[in-house]
PDB file of N, CA and C in Angstrom:
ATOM      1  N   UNK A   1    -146.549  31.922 100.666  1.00  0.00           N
ATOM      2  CA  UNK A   1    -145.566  30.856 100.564  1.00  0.00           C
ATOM      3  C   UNK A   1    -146.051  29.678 101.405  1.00  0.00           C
ATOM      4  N   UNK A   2    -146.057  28.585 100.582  1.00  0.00           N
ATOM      5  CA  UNK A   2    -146.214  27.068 101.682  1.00  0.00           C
ATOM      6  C   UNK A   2    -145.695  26.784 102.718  1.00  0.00           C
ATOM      7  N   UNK A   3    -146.036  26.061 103.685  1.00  0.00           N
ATOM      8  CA  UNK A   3    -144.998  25.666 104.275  1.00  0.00           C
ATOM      9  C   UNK A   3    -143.835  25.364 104.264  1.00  0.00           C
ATOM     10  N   UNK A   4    -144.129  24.081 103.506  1.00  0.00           N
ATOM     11  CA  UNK A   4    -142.848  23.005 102.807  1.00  0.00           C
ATOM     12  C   UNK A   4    -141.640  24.417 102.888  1.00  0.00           C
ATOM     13  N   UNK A   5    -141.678  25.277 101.892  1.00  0.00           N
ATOM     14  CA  UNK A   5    -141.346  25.913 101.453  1.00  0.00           C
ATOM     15  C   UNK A   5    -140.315  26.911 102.717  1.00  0.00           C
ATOM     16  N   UNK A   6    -141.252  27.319 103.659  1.00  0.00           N
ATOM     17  CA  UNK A   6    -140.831  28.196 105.038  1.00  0.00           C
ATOM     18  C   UNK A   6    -139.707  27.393 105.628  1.00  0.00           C
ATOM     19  N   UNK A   7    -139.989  25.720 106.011  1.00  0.00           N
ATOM     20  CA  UNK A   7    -139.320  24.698 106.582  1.00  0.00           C
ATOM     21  C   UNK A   7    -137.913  24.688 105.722  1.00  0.00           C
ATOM     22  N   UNK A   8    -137.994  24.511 104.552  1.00  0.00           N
ATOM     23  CA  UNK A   8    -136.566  24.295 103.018  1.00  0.00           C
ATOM     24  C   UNK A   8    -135.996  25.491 104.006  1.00  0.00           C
ATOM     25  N   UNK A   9    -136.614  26.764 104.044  1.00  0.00           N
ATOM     26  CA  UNK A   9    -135.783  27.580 103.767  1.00  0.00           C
ATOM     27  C   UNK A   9    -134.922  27.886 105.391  1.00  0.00           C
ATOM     28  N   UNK A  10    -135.908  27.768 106.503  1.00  0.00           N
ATOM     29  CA  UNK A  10    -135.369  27.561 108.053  1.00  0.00           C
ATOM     30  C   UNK A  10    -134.221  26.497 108.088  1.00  0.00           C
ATOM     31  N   UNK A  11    -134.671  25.244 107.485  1.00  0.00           N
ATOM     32  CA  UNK A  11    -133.473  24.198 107.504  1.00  0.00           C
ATOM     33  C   UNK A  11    -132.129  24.463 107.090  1.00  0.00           C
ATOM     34  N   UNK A  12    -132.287  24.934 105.631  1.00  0.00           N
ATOM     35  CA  UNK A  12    -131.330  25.470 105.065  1.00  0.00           C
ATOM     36  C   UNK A  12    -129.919  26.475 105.628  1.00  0.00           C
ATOM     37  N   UNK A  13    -131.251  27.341 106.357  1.00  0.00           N
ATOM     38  CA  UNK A  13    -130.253  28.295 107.781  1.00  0.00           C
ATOM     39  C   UNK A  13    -129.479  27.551 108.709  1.00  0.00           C
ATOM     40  N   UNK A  14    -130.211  27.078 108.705  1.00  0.00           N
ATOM     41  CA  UNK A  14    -129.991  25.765 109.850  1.00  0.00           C
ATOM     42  C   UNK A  14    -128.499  25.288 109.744  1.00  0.00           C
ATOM     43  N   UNK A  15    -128.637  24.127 108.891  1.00  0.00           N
ATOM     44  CA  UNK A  15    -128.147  23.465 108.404  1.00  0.00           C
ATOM     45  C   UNK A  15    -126.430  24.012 107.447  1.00  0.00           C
ATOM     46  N   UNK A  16    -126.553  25.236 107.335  1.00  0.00           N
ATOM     47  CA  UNK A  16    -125.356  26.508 107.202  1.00  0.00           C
ATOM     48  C   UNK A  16    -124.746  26.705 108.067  1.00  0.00           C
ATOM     49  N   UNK A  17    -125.441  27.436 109.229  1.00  0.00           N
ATOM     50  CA  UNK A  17    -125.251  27.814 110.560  1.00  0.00           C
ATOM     51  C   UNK A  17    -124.269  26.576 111.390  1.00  0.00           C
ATOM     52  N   UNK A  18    -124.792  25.306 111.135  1.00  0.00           N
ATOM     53  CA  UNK A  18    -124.444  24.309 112.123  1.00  0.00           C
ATOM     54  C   UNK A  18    -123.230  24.498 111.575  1.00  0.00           C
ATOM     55  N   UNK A  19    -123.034  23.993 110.251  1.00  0.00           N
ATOM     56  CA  UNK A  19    -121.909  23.783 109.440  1.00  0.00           C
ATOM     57  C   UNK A  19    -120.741  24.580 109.466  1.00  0.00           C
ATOM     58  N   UNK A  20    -121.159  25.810 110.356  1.00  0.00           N
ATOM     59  CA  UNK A  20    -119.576  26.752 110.517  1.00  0.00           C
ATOM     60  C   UNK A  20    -119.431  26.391 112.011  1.00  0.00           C
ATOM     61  N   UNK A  21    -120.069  25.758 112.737  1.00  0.00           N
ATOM     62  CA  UNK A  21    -119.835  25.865 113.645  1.00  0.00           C
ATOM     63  C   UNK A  21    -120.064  26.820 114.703  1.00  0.00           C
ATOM     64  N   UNK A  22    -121.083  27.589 114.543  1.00  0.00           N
ATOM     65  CA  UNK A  22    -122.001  28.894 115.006  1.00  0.00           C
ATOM     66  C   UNK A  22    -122.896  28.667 115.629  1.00  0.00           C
ATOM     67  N   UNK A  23    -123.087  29.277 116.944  1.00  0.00           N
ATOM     68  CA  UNK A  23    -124.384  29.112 117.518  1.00  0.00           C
ATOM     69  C   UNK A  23    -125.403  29.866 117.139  1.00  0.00           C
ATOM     70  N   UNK A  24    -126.665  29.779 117.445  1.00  0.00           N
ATOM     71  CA  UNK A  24    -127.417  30.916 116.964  1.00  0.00           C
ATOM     72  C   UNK A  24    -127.106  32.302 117.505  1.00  0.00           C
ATOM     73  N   UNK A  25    -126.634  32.334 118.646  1.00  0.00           N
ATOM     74  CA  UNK A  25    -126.419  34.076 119.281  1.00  0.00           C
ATOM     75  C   UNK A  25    -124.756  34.183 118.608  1.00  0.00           C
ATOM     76  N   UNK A  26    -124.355  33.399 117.901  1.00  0.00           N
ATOM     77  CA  UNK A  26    -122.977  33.887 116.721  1.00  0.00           C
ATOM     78  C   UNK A  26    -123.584  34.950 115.851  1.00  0.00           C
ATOM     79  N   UNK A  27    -124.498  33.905 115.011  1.00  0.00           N
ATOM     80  CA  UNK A  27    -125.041  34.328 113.772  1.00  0.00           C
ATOM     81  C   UNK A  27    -125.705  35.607 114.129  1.00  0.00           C
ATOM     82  N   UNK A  28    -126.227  36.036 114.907  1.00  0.00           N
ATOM     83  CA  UNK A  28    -127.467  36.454 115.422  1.00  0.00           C
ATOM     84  C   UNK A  28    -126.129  37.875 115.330  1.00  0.00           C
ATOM     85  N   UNK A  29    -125.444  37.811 116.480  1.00  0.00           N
ATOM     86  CA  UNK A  29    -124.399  38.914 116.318  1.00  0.00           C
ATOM     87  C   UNK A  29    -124.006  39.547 114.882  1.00  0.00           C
ATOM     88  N   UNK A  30    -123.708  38.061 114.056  1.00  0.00           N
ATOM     89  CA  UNK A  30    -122.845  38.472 113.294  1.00  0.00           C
ATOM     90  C   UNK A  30    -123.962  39.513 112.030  1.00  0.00           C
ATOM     91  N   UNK A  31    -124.890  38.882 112.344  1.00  0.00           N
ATOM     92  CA  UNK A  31    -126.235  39.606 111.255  1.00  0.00           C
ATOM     93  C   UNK A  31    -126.915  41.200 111.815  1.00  0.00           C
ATOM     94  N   UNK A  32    -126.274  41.102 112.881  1.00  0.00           N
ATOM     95  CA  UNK A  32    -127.259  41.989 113.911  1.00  0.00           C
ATOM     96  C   UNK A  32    -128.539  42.063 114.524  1.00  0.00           C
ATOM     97  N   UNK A  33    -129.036  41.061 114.794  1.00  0.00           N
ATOM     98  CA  UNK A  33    -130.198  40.712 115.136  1.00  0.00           C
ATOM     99  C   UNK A  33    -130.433  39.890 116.022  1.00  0.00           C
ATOM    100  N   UNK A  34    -131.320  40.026 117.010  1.00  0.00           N
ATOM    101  CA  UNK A  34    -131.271  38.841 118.049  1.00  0.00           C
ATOM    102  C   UNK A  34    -131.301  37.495 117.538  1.00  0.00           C
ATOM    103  N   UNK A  35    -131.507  36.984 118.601  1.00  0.00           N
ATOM    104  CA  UNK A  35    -131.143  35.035 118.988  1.00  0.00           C
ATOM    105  C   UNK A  35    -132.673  34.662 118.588  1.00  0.00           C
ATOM    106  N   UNK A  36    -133.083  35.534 119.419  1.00  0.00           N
ATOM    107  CA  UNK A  36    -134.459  35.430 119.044  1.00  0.00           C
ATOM    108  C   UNK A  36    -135.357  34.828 117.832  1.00  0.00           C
ATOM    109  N   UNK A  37    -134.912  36.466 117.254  1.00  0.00           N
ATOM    110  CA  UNK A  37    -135.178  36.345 115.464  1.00  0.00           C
ATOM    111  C   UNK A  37    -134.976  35.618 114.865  1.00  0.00           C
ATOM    112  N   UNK A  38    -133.380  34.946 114.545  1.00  0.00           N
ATOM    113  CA  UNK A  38    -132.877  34.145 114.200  1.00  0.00           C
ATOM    114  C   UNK A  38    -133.410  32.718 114.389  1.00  0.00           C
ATOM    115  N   UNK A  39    -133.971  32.576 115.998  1.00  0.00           N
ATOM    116  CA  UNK A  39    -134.576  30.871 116.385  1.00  0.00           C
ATOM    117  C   UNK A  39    -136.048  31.065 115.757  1.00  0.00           C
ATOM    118  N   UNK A  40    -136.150  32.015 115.437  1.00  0.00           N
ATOM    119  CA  UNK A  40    -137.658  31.938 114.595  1.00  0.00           C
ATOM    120  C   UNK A  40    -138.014  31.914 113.276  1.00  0.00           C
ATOM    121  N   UNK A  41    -136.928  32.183 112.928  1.00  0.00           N
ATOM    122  CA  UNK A  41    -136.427  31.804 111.384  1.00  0.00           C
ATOM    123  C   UNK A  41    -136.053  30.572 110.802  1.00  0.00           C
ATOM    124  N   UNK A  42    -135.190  30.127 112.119  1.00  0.00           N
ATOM    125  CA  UNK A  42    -135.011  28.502 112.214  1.00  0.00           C
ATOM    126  C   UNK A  42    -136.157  28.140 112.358  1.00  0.00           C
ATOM    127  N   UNK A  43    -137.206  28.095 112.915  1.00  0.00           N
ATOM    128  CA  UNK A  43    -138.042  27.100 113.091  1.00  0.00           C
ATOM    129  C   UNK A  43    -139.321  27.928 112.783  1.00  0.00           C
ATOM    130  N   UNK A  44    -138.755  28.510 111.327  1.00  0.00           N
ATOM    131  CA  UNK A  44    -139.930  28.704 110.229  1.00  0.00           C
ATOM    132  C   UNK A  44    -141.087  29.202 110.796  1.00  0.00           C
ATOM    133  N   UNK A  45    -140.969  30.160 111.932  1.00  0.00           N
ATOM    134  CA  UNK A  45    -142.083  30.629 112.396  1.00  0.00           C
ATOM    135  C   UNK A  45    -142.069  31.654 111.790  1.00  0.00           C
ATOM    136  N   UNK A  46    -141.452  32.971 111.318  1.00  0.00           N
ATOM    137  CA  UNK A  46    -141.045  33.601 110.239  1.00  0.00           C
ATOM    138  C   UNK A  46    -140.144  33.758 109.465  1.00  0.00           C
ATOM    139  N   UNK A  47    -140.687  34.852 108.163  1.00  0.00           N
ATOM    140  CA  UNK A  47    -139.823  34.273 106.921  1.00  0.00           C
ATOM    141  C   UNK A  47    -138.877  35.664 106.787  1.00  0.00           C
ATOM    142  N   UNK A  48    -137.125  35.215 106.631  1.00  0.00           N
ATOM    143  CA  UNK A  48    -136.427  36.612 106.672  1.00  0.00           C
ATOM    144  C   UNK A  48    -136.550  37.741 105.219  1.00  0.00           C
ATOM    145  N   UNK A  49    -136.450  38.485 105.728  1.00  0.00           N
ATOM    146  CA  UNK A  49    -136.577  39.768 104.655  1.00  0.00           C
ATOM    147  C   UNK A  49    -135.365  39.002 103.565  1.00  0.00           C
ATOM    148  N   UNK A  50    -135.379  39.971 102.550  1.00  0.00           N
ATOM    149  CA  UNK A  50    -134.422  39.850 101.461  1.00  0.00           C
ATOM    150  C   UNK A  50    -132.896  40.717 101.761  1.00  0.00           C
ATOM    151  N   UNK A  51    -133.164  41.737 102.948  1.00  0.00           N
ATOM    152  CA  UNK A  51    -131.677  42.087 103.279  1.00  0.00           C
ATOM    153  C   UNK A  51    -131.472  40.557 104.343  1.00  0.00           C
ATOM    154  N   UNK A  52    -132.227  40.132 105.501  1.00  0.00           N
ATOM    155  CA  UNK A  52    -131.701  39.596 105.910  1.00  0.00           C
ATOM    156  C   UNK A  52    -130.844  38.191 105.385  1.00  0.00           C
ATOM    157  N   UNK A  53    -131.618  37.938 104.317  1.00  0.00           N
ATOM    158  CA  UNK A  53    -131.321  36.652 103.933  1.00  0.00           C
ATOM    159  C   UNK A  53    -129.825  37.178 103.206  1.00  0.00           C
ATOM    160  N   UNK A  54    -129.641  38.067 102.947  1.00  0.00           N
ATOM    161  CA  UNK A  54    -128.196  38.566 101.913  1.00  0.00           C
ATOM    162  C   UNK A  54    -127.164  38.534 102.978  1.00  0.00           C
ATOM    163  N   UNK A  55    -127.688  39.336 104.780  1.00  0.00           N
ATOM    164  CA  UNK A  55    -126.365  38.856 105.522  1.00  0.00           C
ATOM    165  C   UNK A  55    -125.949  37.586 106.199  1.00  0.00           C
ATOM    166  N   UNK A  56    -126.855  37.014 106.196  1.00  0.00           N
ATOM    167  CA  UNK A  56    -126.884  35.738 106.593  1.00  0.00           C
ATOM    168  C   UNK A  56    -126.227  34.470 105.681  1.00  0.00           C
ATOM    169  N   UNK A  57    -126.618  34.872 104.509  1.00  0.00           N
ATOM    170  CA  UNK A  57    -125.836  34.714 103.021  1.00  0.00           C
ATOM    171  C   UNK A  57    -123.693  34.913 103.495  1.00  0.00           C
ATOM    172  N   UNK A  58    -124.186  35.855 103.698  1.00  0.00           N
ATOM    173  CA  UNK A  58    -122.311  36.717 103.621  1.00  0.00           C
ATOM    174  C   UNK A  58    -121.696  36.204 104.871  1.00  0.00           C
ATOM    175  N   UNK A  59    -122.520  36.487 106.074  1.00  0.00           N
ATOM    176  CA  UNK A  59    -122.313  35.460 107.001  1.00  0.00           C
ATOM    177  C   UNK A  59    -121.886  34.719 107.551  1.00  0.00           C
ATOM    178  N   UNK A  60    -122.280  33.222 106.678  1.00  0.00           N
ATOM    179  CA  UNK A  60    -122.352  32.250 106.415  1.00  0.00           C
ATOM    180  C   UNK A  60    -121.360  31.646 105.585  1.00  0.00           C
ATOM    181  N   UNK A  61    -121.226  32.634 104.555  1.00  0.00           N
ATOM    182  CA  UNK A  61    -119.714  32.474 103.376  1.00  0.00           C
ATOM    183  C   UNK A  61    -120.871  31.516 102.113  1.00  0.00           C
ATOM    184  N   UNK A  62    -122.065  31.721 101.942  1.00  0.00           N
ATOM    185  CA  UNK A  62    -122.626  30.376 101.352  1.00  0.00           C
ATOM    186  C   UNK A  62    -123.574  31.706 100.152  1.00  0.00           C
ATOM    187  N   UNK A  63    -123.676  30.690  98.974  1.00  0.00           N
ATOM    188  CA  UNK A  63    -124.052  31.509  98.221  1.00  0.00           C
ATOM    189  C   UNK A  63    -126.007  31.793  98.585  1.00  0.00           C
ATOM    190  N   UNK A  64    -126.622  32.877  98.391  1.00  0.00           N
ATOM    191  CA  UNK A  64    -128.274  33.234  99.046  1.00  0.00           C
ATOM    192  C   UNK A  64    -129.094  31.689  98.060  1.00  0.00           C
ATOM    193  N   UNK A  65    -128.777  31.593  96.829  1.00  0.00           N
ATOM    194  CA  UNK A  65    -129.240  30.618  96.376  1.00  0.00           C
ATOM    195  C   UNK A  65    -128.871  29.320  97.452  1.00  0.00           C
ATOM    196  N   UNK A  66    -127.969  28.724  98.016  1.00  0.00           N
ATOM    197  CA  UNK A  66    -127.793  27.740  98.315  1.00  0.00           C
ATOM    198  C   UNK A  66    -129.301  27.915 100.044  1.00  0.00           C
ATOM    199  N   UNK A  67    -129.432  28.723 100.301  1.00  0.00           N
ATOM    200  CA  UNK A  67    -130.827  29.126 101.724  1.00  0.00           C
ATOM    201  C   UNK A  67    -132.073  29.244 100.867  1.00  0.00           C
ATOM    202  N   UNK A  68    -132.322  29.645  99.379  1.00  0.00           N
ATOM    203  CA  UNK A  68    -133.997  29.544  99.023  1.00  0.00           C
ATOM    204  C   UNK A  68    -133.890  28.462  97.859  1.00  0.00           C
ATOM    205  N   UNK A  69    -132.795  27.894  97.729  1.00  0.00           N
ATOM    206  CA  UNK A  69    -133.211  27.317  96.572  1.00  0.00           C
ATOM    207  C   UNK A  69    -134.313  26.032  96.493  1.00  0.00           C
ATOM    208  N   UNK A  70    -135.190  26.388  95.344  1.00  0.00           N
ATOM    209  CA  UNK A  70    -136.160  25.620  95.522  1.00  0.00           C
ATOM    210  C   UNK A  70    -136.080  23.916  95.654  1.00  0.00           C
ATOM    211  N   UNK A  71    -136.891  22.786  96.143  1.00  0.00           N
ATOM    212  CA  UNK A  71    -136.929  21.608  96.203  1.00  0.00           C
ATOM    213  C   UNK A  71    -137.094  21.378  95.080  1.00  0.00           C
ATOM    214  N   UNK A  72    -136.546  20.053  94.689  1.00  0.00           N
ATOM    215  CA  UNK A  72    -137.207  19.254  93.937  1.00  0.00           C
ATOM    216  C   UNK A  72    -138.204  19.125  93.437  1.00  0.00           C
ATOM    217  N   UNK A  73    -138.475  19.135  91.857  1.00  0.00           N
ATOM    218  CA  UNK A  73    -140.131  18.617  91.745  1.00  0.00           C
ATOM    219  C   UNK A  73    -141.122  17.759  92.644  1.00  0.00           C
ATOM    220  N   UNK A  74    -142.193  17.839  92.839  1.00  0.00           N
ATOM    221  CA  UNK A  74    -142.831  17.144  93.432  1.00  0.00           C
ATOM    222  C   UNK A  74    -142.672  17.557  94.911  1.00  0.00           C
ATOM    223  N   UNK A  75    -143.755  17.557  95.928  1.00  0.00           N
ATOM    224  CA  UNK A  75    -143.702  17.786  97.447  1.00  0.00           C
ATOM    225  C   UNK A  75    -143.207  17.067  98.221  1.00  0.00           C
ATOM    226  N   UNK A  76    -142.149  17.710  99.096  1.00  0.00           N
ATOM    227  CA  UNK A  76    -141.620  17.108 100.073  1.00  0.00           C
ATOM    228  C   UNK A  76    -142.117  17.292 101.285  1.00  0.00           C
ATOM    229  N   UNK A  77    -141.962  16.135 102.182  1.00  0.00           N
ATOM    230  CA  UNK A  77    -142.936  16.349 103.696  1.00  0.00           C
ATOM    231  C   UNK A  77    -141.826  17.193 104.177  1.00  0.00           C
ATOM    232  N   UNK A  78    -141.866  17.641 105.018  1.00  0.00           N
ATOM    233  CA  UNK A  78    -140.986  18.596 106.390  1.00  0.00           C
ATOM    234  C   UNK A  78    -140.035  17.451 106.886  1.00  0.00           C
ATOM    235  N   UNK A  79    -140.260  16.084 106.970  1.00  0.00           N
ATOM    236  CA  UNK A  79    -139.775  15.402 107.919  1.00  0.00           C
ATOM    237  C   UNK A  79    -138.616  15.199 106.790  1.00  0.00           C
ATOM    238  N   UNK A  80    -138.466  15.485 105.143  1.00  0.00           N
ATOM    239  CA  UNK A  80    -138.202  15.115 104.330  1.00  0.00           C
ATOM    240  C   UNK A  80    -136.830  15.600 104.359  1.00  0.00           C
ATOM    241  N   UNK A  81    -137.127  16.722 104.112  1.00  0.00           N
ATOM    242  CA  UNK A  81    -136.866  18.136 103.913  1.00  0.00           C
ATOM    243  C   UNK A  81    -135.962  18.031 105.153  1.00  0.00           C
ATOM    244  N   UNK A  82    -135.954  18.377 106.613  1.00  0.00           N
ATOM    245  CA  UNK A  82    -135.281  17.865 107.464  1.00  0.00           C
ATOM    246  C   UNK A  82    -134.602  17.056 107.507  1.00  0.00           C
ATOM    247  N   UNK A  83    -134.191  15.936 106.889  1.00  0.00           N
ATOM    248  CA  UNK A  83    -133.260  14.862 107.123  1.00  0.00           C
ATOM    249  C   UNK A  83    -132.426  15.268 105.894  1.00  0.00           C
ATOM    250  N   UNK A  84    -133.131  15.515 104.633  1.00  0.00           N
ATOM    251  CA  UNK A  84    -131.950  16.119 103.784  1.00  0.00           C
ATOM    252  C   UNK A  84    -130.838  17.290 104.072  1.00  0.00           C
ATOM    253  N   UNK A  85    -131.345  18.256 105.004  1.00  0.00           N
ATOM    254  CA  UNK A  85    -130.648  18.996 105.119  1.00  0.00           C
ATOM    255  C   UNK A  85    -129.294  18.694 106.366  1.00  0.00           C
ATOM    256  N   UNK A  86    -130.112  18.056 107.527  1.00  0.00           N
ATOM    257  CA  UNK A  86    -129.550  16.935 108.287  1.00  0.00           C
ATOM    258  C   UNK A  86    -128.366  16.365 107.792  1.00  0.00           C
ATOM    259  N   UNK A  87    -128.216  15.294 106.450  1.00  0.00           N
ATOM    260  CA  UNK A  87    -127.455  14.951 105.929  1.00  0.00           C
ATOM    261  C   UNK A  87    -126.216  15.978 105.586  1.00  0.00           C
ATOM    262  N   UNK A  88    -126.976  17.277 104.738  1.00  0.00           N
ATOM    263  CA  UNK A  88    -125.427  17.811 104.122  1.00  0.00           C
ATOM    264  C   UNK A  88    -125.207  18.787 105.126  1.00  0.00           C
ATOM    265  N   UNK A  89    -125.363  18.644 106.376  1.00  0.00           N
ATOM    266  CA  UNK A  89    -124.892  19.596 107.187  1.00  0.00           C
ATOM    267  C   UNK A  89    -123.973  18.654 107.817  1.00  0.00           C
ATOM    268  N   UNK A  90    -123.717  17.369 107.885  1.00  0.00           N
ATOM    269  CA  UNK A  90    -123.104  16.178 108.084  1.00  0.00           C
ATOM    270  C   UNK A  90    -122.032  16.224 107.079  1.00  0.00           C
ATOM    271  N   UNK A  91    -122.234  16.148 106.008  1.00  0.00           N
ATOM    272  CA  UNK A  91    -121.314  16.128 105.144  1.00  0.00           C
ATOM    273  C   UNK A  91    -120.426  17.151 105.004  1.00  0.00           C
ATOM    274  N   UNK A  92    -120.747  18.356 104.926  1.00  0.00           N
ATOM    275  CA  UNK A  92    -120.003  19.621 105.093  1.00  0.00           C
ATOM    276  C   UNK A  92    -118.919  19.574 106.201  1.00  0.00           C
ATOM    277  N   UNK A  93    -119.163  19.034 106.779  1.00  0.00           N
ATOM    278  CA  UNK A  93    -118.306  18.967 108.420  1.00  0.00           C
ATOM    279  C   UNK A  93    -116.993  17.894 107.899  1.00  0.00           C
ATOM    280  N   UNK A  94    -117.271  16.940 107.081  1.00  0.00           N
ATOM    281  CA  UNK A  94    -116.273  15.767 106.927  1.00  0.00           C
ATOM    282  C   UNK A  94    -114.966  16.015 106.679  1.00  0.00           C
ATOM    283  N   UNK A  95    -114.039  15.367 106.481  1.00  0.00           N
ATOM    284  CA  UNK A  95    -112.811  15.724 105.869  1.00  0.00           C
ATOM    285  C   UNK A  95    -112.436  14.638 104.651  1.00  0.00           C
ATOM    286  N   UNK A  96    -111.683  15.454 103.606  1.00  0.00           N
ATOM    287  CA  UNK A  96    -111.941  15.251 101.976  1.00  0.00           C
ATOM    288  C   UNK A  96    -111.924  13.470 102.046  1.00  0.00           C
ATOM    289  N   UNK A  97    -111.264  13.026 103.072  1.00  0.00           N
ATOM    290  CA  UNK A  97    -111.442  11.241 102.714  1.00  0.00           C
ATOM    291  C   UNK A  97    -112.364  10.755 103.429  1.00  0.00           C
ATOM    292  N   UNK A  98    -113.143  11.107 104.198  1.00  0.00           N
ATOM    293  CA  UNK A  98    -114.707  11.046 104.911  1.00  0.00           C
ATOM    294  C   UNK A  98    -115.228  10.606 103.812  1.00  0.00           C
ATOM    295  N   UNK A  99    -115.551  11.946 103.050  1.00  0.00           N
ATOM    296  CA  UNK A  99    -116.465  12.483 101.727  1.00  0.00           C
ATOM    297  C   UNK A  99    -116.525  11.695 101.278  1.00  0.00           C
ATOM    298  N   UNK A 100    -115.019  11.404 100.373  1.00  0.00           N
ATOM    299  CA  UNK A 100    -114.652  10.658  99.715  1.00  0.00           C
ATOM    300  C   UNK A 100    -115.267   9.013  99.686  1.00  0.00           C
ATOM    301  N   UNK A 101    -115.720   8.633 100.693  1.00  0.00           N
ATOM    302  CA  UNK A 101    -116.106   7.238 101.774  1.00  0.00           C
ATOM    303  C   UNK A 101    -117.228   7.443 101.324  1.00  0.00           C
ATOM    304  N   UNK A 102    -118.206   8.626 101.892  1.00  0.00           N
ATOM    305  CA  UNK A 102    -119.521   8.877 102.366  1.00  0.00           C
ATOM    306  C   UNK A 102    -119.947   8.712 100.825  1.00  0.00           C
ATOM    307  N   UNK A 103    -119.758   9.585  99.620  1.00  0.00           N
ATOM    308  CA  UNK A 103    -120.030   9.142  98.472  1.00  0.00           C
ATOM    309  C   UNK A 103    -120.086   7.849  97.854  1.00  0.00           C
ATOM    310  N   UNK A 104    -118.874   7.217  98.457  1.00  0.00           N
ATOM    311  CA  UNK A 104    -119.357   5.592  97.973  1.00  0.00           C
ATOM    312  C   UNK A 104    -120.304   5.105  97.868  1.00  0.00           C
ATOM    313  N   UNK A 105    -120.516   5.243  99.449  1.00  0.00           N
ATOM    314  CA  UNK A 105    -121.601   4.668 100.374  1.00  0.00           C
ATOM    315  C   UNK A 105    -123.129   5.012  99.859  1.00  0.00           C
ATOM    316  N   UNK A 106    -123.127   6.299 100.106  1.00  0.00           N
ATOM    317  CA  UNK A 106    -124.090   6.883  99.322  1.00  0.00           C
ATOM    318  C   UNK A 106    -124.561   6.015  97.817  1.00  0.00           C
ATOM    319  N   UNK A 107    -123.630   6.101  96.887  1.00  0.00           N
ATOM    320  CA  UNK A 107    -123.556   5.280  95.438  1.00  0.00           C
ATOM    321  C   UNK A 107    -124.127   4.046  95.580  1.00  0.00           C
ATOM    322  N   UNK A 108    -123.599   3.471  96.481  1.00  0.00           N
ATOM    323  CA  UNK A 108    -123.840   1.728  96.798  1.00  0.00           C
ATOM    324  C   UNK A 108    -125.546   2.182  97.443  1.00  0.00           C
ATOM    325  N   UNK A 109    -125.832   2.755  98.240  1.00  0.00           N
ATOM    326  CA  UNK A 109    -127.318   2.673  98.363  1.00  0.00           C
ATOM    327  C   UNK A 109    -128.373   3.037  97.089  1.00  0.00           C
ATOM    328  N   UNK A 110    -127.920   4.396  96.995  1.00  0.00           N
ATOM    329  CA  UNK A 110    -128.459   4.476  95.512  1.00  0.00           C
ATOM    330  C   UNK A 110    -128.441   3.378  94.666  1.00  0.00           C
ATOM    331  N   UNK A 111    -127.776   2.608  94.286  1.00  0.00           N
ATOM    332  CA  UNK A 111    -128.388   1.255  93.600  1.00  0.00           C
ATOM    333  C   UNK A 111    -128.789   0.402  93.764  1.00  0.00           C
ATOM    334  N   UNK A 112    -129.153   0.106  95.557  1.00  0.00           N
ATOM    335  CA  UNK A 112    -129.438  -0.737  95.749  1.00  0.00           C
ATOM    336  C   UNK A 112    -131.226  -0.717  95.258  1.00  0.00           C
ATOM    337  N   UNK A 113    -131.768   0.195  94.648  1.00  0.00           N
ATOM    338  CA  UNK A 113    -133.088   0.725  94.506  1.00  0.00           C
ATOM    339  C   UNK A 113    -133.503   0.276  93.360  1.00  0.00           C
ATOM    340  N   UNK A 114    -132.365   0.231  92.705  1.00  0.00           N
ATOM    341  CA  UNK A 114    -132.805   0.104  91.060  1.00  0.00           C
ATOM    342  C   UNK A 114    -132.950  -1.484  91.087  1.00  0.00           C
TER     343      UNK A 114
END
């Protein structure tokens, strides 16, 4: 597996994790596994098994697709990849008229391209 790929999938944890409001020695409990493990998973130094990724999944309350699902066509840098996930771990946190805002906003940049 690529990098790119290790990083998607650490962020992804990441970026879940933040979003409930969990520290890593939460998750870490709640999976059974050290803090450890877990900060090394985050930071894509290794890649979790297929049970782990299922409790971390359940966890989390988030579907296992939403932690491997693949990028976008075409390669994304890490730094990429990081700020996207950055973002919807931001967004997840909002409340429905935040969102509601943040999508605008979002919309209005998106065209400013075209």
């Amino acid at each position: 597996m690529d990098n790119a790929r290790r990083e998607q999938i650490a962020a992804a944890i990441r970026a879940a994790r933040r979003a409930r409001g969990l520290t890593q020695e939460d998750l870490a409990e709640r999976i059974n596994r050290t803090s450890a493990s877990l900060s090394n998973l985050e930071r894509a130094h290794a890649l979790p098994s297929l049970d782990t990724l299922i409790l971390i999944a359940e966890a989390l309350d988030v579907p296992i697709d939403a932690l491997v699902q693949a990028p976008a066509p075409g390669r994304k840098s890490r730094s990429r990849i990081r700020e996207e996930n950055e973002v919807i771990d931001r967004i997840r946190s909002l409340s429905s008229e935040h969102l509601r805002i943040a999508r605008i906003q979002i919309e209005a940049l998106g065209s400013m391209k075209k």
